[in-house]
N, C-alpha and C. Protein backbone atom coordinates (compact mmCIF):
# COMPACT_ATOMS: atom_id res chain seq x y z
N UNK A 1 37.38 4.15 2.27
CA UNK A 1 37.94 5.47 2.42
C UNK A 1 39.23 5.53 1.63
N UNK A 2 39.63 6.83 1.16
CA UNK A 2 40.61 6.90 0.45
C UNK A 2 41.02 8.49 0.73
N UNK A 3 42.31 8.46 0.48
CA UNK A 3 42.87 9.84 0.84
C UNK A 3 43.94 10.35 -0.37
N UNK A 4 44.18 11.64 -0.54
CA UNK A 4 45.14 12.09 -1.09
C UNK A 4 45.38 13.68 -0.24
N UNK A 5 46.85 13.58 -0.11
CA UNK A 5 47.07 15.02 0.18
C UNK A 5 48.66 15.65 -0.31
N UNK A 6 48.46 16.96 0.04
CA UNK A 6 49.51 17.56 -0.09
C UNK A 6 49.80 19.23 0.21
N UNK A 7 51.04 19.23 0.83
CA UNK A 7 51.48 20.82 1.57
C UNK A 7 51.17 22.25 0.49
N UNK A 8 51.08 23.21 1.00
CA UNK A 8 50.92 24.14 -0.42
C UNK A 8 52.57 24.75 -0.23
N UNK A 9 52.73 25.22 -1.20
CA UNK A 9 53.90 25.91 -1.51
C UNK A 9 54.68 26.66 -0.67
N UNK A 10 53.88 28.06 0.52
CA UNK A 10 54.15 28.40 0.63
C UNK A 10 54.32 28.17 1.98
N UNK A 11 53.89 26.87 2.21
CA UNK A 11 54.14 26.57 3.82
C UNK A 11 52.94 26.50 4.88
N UNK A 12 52.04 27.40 3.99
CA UNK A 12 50.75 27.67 5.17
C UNK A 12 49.89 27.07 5.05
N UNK A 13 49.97 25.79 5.00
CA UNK A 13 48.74 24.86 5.39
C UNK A 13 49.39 23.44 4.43
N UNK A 14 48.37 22.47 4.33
CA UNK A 14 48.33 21.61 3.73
C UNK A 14 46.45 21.38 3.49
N UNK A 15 46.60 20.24 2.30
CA UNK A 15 44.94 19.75 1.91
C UNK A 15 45.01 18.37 2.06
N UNK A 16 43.88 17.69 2.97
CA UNK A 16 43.89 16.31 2.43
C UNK A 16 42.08 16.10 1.75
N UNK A 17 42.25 15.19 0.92
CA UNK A 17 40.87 15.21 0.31
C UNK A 17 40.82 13.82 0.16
N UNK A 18 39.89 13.58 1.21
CA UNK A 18 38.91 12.35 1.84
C UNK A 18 37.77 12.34 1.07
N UNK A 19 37.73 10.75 0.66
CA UNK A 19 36.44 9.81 -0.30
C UNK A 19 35.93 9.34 0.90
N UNK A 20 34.92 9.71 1.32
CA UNK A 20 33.96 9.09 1.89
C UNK A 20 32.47 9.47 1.98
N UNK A 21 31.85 8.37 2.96
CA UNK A 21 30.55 8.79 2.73
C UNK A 21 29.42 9.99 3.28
N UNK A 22 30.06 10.50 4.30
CA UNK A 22 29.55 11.42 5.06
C UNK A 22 30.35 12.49 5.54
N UNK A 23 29.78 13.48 5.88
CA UNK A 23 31.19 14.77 6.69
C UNK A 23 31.45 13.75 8.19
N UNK A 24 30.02 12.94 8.98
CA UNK A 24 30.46 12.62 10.42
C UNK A 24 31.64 11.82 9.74
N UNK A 25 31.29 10.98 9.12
CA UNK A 25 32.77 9.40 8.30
C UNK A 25 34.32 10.53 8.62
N UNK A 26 34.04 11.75 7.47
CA UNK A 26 35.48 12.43 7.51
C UNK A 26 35.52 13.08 8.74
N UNK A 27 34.89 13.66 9.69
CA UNK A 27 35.20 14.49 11.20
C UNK A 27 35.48 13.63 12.23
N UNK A 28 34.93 11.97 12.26
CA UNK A 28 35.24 11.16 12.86
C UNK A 28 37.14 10.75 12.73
N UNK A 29 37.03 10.26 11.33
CA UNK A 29 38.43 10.42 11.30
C UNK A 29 39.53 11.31 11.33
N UNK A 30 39.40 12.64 10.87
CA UNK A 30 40.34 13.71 11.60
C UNK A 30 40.39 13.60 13.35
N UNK A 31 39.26 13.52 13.44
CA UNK A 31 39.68 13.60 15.00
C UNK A 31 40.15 12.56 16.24
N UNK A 32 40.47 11.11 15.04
CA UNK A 32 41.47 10.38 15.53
C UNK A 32 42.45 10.27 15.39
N UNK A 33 42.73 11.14 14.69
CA UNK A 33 44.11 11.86 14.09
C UNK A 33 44.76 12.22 15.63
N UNK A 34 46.13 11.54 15.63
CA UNK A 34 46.77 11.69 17.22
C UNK A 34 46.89 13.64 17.06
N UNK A 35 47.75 14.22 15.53
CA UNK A 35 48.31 15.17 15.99
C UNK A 35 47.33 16.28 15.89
N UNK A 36 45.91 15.76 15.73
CA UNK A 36 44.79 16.79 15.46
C UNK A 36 44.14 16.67 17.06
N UNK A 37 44.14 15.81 17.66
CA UNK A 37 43.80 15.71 19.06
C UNK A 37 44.63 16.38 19.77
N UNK A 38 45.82 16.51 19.60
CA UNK A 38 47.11 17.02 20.59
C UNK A 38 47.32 18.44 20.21
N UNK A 39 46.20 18.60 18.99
CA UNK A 39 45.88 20.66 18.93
C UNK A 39 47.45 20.90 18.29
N UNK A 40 48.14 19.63 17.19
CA UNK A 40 49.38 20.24 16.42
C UNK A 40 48.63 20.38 15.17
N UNK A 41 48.02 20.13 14.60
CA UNK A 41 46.81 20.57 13.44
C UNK A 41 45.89 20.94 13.66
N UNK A 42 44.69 21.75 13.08
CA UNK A 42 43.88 22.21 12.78
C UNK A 42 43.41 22.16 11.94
N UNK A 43 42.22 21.70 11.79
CA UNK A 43 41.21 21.43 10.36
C UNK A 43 40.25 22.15 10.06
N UNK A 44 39.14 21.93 8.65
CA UNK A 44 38.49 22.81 8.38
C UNK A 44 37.98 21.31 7.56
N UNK A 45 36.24 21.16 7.41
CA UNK A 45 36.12 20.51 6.38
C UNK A 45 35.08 21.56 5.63
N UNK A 46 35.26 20.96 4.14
CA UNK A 46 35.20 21.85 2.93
C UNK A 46 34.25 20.83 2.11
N UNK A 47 33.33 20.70 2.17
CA UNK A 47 32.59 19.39 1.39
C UNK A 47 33.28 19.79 -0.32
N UNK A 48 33.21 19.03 -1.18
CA UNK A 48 34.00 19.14 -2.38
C UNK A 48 33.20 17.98 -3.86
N UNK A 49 33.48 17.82 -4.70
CA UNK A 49 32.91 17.10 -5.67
C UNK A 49 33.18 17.18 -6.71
N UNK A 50 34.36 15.85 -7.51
CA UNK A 50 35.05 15.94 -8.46
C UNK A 50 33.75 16.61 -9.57
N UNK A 51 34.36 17.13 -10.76
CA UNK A 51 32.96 17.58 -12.00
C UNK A 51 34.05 16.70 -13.00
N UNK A 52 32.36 15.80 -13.90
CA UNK A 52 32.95 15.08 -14.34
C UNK A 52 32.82 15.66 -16.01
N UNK A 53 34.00 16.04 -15.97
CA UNK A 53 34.80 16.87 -17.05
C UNK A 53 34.93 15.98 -18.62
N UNK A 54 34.59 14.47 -18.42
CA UNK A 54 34.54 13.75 -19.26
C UNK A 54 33.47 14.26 -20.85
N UNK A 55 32.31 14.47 -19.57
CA UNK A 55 31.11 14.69 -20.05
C UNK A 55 31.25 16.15 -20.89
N UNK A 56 31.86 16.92 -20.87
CA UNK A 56 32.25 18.05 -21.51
C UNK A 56 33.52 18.02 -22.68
N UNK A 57 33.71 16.95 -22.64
CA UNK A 57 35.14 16.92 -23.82
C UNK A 57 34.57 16.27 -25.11
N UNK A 58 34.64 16.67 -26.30
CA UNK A 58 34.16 16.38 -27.42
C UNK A 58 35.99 15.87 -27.96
């Protein structure tokens, strides 16, 4: 598993974007998340998929 995140600008929310293998893998782990259990976050998962942009660059 691997993570990256970060707040948006204007305050109203943040993104984290989880490498793993399944949505249960990522819903399992948000929801051992202490401050996602204690209802101080709120989540949403968004399935996602880098495009590999390589393949398009001449």
């Amino acid at each position: 598993m691997s993570a990256r995140s970060g707040s948006f600008p204007d305050d109203s929310g943040a993104a984290i974007v989880l490498t793993v293998a399944n949505a249960a893998e990522a819903e399992a782990l948000i929801k051992a998340d202490p401050a996602v259990s204690e209802g101080v976050f709120h989540y949403r998962i968004h399935p996602w998929a880098p495009v590999p942009w390589q393949q398009y660059v001449k």
